[in-house]
C-alpha atoms as a PDB file:
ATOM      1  CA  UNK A   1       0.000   0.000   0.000  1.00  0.00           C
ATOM      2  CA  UNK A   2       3.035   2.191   0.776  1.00  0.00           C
ATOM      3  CA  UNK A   3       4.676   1.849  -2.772  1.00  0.00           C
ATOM      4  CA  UNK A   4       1.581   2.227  -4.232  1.00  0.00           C
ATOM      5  CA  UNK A   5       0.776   5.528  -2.244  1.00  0.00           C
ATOM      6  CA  UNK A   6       3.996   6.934  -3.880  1.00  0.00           C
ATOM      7  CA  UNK A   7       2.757   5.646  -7.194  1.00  0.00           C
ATOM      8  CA  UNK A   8      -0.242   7.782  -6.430  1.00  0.00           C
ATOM      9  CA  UNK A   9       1.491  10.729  -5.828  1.00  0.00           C
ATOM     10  CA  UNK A  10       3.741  10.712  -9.238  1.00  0.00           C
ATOM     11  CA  UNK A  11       0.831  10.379 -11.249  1.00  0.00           C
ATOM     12  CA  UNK A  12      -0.535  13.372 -12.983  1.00  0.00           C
ATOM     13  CA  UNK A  13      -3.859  13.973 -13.874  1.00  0.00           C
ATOM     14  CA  UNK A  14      -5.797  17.166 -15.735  1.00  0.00           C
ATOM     15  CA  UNK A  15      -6.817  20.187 -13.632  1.00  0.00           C
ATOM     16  CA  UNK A  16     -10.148  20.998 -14.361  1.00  0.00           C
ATOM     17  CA  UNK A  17     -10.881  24.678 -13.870  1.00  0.00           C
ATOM     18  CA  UNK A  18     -14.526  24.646 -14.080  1.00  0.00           C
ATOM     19  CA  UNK A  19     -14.587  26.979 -17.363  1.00  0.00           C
ATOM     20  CA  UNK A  20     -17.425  27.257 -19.967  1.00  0.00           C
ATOM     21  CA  UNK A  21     -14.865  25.838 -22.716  1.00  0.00           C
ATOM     22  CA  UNK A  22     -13.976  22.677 -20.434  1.00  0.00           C
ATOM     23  CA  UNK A  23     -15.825  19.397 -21.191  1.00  0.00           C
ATOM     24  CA  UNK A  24     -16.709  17.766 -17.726  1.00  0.00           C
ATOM     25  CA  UNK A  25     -17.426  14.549 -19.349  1.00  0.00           C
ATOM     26  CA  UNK A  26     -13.874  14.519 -21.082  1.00  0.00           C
ATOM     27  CA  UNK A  27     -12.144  15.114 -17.925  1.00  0.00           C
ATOM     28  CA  UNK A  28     -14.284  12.264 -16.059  1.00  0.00           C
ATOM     29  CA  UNK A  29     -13.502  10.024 -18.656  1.00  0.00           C
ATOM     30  CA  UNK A  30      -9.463  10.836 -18.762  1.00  0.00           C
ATOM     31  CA  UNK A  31      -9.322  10.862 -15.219  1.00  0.00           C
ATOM     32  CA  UNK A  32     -11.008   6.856 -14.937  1.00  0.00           C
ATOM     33  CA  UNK A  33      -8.748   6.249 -18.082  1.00  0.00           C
ATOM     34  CA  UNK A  34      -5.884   7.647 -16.420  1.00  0.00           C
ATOM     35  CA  UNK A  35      -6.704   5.876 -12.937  1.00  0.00           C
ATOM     36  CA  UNK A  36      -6.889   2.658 -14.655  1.00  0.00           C
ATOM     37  CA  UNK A  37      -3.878   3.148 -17.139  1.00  0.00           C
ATOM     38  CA  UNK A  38      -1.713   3.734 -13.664  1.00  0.00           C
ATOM     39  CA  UNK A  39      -2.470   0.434 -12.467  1.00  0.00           C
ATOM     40  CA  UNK A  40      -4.756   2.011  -9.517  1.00  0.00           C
ATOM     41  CA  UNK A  41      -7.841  -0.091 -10.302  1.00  0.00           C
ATOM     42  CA  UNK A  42      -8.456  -2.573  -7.436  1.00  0.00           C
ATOM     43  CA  UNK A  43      -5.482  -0.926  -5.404  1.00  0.00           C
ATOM     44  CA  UNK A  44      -7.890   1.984  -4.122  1.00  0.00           C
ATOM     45  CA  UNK A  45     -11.310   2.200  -2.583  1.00  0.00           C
ATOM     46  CA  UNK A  46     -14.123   4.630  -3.212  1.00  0.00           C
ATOM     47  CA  UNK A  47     -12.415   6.818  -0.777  1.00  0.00           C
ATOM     48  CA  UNK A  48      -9.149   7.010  -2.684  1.00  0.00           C
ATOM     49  CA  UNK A  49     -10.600   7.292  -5.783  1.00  0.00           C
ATOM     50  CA  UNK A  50     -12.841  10.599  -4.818  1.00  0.00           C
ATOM     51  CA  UNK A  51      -9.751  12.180  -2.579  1.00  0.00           C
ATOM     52  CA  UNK A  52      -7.335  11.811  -5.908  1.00  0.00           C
ATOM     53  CA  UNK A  53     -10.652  13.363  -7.948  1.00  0.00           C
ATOM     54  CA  UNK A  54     -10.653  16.120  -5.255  1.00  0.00           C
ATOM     55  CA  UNK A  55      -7.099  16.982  -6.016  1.00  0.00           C
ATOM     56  CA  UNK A  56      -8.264  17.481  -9.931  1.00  0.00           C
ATOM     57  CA  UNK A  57      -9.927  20.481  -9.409  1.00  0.00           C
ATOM     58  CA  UNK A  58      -9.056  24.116  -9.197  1.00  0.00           C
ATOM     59  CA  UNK A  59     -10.978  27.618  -9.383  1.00  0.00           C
ATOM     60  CA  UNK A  60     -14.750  27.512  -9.809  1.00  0.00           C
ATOM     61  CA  UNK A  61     -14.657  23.602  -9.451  1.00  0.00           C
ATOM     62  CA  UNK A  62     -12.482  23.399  -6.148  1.00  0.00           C
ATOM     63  CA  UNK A  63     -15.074  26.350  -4.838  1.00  0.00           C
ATOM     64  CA  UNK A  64     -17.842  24.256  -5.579  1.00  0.00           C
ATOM     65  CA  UNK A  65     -16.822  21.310  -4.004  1.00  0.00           C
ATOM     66  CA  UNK A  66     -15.770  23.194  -0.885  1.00  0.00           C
ATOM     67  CA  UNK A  67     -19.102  23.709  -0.079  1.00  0.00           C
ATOM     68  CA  UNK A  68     -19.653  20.180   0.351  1.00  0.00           C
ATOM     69  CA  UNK A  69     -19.234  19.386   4.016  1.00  0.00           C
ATOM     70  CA  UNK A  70     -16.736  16.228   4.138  1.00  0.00           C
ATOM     71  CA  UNK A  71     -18.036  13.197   3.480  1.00  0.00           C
ATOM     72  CA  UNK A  72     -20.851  14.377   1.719  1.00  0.00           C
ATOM     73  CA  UNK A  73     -20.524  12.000  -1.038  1.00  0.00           C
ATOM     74  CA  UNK A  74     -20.226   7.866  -0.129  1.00  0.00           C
ATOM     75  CA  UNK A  75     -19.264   7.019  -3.426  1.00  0.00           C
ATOM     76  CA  UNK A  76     -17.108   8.073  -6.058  1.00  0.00           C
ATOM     77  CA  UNK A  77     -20.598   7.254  -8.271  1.00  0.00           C
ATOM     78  CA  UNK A  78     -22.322  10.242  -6.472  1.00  0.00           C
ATOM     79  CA  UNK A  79     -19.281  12.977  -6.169  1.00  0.00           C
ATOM     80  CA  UNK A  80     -19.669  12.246 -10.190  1.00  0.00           C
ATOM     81  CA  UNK A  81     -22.860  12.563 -10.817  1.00  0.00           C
ATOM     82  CA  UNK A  82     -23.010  15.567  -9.140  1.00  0.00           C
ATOM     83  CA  UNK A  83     -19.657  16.861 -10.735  1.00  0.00           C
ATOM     84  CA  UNK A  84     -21.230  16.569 -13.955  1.00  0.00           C
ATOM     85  CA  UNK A  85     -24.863  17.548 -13.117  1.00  0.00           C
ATOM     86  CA  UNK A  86     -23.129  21.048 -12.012  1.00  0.00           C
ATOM     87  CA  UNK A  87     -20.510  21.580 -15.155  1.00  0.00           C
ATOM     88  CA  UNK A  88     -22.468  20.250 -18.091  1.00  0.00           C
ATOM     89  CA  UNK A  89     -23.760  22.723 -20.074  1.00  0.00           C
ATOM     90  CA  UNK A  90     -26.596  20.633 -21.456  1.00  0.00           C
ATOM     91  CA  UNK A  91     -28.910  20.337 -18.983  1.00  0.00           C
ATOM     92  CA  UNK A  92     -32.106  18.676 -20.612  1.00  0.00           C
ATOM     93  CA  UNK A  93     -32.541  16.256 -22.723  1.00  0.00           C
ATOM     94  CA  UNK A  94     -32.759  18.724 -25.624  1.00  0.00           C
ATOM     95  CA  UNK A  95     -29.907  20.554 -25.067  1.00  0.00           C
ATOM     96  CA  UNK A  96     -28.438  17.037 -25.238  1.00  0.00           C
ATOM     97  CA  UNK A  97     -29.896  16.453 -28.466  1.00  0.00           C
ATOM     98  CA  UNK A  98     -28.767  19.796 -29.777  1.00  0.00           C
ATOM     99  CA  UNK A  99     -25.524  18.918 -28.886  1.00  0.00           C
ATOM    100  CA  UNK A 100     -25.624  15.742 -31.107  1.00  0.00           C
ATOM    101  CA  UNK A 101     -26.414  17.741 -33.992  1.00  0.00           C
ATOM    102  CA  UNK A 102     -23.838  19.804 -33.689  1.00  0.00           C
ATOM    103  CA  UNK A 103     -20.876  18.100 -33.011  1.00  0.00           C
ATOM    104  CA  UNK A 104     -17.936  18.070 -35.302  1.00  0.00           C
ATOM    105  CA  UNK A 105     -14.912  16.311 -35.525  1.00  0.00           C
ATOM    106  CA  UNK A 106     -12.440  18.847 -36.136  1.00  0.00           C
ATOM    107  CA  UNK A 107      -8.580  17.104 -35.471  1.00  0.00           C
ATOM    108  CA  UNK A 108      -9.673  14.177 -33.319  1.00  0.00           C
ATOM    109  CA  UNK A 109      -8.721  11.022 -34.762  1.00  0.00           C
ATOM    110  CA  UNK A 110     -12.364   9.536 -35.704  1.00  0.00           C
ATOM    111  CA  UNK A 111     -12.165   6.987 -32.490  1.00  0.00           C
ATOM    112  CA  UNK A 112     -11.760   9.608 -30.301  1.00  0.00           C
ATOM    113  CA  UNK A 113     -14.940  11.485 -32.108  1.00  0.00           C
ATOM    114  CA  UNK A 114     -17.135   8.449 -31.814  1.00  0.00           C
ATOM    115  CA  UNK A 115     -15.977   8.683 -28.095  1.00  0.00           C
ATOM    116  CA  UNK A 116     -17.075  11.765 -27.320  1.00  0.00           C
ATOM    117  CA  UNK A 117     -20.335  11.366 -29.820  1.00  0.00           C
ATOM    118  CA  UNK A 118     -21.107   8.457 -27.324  1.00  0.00           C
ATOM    119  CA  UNK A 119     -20.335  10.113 -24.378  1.00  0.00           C
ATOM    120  CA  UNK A 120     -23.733  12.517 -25.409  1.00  0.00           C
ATOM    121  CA  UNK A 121     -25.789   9.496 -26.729  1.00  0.00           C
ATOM    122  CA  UNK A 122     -24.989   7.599 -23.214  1.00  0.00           C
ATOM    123  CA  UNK A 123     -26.908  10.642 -21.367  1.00  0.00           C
ATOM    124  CA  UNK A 124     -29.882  10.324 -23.250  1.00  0.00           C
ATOM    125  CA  UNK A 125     -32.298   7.093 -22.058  1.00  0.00           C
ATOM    126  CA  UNK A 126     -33.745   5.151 -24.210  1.00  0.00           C
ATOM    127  CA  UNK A 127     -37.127   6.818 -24.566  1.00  0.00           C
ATOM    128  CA  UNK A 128     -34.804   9.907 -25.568  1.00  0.00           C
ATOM    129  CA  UNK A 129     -32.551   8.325 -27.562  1.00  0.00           C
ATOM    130  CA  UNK A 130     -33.047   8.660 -31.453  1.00  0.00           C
ATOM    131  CA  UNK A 131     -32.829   6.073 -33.837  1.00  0.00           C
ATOM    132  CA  UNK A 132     -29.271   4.273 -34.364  1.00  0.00           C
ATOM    133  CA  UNK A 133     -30.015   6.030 -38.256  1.00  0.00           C
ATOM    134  CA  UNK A 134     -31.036   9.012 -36.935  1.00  0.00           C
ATOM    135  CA  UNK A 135     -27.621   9.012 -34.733  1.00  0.00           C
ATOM    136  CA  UNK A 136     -25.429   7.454 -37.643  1.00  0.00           C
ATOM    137  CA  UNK A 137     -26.256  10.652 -39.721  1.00  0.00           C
ATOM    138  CA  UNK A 138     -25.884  13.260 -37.096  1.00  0.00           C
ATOM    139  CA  UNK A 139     -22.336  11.293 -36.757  1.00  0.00           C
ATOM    140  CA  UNK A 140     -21.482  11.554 -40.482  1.00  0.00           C
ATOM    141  CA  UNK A 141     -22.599  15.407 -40.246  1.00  0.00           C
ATOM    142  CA  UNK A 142     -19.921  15.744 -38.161  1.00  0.00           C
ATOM    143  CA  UNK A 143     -16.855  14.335 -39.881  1.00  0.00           C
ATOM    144  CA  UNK A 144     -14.250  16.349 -41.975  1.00  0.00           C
ATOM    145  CA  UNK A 145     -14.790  16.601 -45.158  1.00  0.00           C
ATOM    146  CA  UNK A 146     -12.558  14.487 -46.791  1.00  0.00           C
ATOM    147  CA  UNK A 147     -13.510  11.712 -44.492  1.00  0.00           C
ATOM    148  CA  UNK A 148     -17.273  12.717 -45.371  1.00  0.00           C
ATOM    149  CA  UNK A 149     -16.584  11.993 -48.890  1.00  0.00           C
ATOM    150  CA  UNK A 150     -14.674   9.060 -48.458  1.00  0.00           C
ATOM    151  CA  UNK A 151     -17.921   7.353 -46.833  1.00  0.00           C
ATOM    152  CA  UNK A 152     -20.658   9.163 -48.968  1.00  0.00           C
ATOM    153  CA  UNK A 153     -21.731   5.542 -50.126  1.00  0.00           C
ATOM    154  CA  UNK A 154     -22.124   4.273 -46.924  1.00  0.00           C
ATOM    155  CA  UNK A 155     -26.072   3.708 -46.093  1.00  0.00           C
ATOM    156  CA  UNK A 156     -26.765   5.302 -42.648  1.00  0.00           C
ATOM    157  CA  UNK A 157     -29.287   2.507 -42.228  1.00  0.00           C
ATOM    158  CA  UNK A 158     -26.417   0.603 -41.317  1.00  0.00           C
ATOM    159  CA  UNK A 159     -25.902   2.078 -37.754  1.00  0.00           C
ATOM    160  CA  UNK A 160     -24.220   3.907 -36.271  1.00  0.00           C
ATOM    161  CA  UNK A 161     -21.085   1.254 -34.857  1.00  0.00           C
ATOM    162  CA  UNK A 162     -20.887   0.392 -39.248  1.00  0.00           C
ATOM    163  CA  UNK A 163     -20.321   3.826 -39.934  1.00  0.00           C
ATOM    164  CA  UNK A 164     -17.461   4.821 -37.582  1.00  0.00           C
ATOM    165  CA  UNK A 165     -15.866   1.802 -38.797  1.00  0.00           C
ATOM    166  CA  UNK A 166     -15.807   2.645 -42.196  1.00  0.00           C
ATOM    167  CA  UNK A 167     -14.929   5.843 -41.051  1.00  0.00           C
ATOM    168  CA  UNK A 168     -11.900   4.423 -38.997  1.00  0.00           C
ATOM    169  CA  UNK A 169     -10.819   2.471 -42.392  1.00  0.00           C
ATOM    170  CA  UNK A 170     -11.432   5.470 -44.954  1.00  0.00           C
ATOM    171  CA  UNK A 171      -9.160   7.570 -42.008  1.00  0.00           C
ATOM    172  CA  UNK A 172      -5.909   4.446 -42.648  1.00  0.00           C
ATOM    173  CA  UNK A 173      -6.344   4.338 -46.239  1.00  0.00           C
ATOM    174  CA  UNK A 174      -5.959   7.758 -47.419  1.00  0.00           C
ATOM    175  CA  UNK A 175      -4.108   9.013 -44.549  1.00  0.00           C
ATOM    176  CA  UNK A 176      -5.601  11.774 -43.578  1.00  0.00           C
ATOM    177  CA  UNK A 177      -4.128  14.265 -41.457  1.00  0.00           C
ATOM    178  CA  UNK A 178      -5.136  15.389 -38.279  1.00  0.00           C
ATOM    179  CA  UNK A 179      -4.555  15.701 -34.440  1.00  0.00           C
ATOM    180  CA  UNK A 180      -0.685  16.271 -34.604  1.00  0.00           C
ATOM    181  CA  UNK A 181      -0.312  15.902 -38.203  1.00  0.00           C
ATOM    182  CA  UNK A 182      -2.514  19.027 -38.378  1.00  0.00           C
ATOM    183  CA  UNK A 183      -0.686  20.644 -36.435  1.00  0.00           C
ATOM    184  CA  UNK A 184       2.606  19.858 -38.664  1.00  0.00           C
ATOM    185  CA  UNK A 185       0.228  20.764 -41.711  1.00  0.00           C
ATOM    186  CA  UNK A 186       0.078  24.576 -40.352  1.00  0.00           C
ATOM    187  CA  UNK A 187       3.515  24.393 -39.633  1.00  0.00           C
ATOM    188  CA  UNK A 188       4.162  23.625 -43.076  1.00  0.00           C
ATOM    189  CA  UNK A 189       1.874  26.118 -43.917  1.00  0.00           C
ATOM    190  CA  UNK A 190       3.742  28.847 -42.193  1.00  0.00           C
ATOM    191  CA  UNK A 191       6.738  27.750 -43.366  1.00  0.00           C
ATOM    192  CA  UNK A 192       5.413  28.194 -47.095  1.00  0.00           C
ATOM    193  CA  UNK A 193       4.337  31.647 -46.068  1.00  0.00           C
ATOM    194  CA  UNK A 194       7.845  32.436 -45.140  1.00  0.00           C
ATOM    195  CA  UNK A 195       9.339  31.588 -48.220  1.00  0.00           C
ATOM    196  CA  UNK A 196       6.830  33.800 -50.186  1.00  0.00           C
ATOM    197  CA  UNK A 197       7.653  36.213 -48.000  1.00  0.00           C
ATOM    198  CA  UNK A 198      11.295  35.906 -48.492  1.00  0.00           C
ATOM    199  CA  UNK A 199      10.613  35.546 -52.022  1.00  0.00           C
ATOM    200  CA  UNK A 200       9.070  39.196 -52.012  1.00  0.00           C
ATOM    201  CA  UNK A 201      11.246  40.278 -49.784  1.00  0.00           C
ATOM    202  CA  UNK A 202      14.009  39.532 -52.038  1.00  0.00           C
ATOM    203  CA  UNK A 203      12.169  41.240 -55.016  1.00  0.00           C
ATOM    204  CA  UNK A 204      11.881  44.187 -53.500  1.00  0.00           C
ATOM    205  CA  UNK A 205      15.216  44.128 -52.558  1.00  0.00           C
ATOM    206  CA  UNK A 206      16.145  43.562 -55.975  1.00  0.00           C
ATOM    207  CA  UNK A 207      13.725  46.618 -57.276  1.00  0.00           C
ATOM    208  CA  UNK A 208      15.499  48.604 -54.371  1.00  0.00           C
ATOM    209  CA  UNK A 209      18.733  48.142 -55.833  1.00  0.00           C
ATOM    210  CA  UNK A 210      17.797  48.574 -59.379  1.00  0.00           C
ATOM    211  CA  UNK A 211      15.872  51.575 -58.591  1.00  0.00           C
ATOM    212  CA  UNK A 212      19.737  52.483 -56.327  1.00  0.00           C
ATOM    213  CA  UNK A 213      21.191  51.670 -59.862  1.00  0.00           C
ATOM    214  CA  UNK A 214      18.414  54.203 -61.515  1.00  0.00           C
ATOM    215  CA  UNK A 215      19.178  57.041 -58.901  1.00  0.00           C
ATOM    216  CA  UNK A 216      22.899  56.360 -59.479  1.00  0.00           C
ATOM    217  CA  UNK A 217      22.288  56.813 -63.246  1.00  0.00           C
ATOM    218  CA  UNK A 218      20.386  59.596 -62.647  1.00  0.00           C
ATOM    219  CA  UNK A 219      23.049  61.159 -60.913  1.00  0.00           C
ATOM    220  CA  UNK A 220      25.800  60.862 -63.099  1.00  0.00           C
ATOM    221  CA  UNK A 221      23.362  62.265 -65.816  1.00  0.00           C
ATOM    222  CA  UNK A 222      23.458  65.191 -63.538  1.00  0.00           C
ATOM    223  CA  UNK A 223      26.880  65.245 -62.913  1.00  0.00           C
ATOM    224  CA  UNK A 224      27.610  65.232 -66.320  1.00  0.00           C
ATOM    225  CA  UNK A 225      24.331  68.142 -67.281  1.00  0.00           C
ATOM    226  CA  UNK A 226      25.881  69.671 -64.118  1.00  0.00           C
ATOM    227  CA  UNK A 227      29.794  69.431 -65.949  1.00  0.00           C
ATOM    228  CA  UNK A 228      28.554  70.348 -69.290  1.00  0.00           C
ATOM    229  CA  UNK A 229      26.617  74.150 -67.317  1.00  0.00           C
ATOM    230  CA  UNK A 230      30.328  74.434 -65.650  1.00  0.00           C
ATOM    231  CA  UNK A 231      31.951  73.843 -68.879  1.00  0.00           C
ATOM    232  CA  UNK A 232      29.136  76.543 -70.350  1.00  0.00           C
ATOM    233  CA  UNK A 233      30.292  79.081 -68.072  1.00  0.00           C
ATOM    234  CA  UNK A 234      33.703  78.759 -68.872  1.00  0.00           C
ATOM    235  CA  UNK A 235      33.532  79.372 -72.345  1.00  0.00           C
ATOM    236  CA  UNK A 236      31.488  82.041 -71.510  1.00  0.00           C
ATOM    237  CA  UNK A 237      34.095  83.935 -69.299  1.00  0.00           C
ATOM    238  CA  UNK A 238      36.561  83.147 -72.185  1.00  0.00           C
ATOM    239  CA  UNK A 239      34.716  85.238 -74.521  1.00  0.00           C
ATOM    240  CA  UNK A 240      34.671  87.542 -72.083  1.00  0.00           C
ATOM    241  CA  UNK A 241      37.862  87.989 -71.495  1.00  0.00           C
ATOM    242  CA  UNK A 242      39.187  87.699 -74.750  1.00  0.00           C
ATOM    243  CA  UNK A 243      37.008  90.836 -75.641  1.00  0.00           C
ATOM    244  CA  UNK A 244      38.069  92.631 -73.105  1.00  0.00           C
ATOM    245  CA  UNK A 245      41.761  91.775 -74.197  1.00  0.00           C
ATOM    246  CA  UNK A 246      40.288  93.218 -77.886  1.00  0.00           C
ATOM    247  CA  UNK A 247      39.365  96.571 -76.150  1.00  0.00           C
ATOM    248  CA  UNK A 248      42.498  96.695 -74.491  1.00  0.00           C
ATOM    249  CA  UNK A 249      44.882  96.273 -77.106  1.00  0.00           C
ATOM    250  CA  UNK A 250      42.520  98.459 -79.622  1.00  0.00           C
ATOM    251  CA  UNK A 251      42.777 101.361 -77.366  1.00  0.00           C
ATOM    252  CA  UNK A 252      46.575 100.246 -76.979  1.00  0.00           C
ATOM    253  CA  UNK A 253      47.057 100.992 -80.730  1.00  0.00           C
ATOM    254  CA  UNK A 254      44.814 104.296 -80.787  1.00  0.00           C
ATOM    255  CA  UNK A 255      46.728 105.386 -77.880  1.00  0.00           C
ATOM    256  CA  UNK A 256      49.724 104.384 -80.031  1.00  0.00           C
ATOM    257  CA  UNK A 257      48.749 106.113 -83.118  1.00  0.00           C
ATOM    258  CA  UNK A 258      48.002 109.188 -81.152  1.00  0.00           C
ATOM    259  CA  UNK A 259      51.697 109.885 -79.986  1.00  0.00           C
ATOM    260  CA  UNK A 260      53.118 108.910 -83.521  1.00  0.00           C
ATOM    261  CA  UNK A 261      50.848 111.553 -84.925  1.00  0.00           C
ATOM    262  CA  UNK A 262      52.142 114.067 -82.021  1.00  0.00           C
ATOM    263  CA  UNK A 263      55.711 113.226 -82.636  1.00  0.00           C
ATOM    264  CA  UNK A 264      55.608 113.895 -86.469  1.00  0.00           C
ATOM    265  CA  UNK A 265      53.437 117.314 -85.744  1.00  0.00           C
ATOM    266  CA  UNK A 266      56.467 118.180 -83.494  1.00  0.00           C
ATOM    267  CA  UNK A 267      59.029 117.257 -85.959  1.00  0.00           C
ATOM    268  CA  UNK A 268      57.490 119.365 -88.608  1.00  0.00           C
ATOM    269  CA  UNK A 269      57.259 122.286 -86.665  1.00  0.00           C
END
């Protein structure tokens, strides 16, 4: 009893919060799986069983149970009933109904949808309970797609246990991912989306650089319209100059001319 007391305490089991999005019934049912996986069944009594249950909850669901005086419950039977009279969110038969309709698959494997599909049927009696083709249709409503059209031949008449097996052979022969290998799917996805985006990335970096290669162009066309002005202007100032070096030298020569006449009026007279 000893060993198996530190067995107990090893073991880990789901905390159950008591949140809108929890399912009750999956938590009951992973916690008996669990219980039984461990090698606990037989080893405990009742007792055991509903103080390791206790030690499940948390928030809402621990504050609930706290108002239980102890031993309230007898059995573990009873602290579940009332566990999952208090956390379901169907309450009637309807609701219950409703639910049926509207369950979907999503990425469980399909055994693990047909568990919790039978989880809802269980909680119906049998005065509530529809037909095994009424249930074998709300069922295939609820498969993926691709599974869906694998078994579009199948004839609902054929129950609902015929139709989750064809459903469990449709899921091994075309492989069709889900659970984990959806998750790897979206991985792959992302990692697809980050090549595109490196892709673009990369051509924009290449119209950056040819649009560097256009400014760079564009600038040496201005360098060079810039050169040819400068180039303008000097010429310019040349002219310039050289007429001024005209005027000079003109006046130079009048100037010149002026004292040659003087000096031959002098030497006359």
């Amino acid at each position: 009893m000893a060993a198996a007391a530190r067995q107990d305490m090893r073991v880990k089991f789901r905390t159950f919060l008591g949140k809108s999005k929890e399912d009750p019934d999956c938590h009951v049912s992973q916690y008996e799986t669990r219980w039984q996986a461990r090698g606990f069944a037989g080893v405990y009594d009742a007792q055991a069983m509903m103080r390791q249950f206790e030690a499940t909850l948390d928030g809402k669901a621990m504050q609930w149970f706290s108002n239980f005086p102890a031993g309230h419950f007898a059995t573990y039977e009873a602290l579940k009933t009332a566990f999952l009279n208090r956390f379901r969110r169907e309450k009637t038969p309807h609701d219950v109904l409703t639910k049926l309709r509207e369950v979907k698959q999503g990425k469980m494997f399909v055994e693990d949808y047909a568990q919790k599909f039978n989880q809802y049927v269980r909680r119906l009696s049998n005065q509530e309970r529809p037909t095994d083709e009424m249930l074998a249709g709300y069922f295939l409503n609820g498969l993926r797609k691709e599974l869906k059209t694998a078994v579009a031949g199948v004839d609902v008449a054929g129950g609902l246990q015929a139709l989750v097996e064809t459903a469990q052979r449709a899921e091994k022969r075309f492989g069709v991912s889900h659970g984990k290998g959806a998750k790897r799917s979206s991985k792959d996805k992302k990692k697809s989306k980050g090549k595109k985006k490196k892709r673009s990335d990369d051509s924009d970096s290449d119209t950056d650089s040819g649009s560097d290669t256009d400014t760079d162009s564009d600038s040496e066309t201005d360098s060079d319209s810039e050169q040819d002005s400068d180039n303008d202007s000097d010429s310019e100032e040349d002219e310039d100059k050289k007429k001024k070096r005209k005027k000079k030298l003109k006046k130079k020569s009048r100037d010149k001319g002026n004292e040659d006449k003087e000096k031959r009026w002098w030497k006359r007279n």
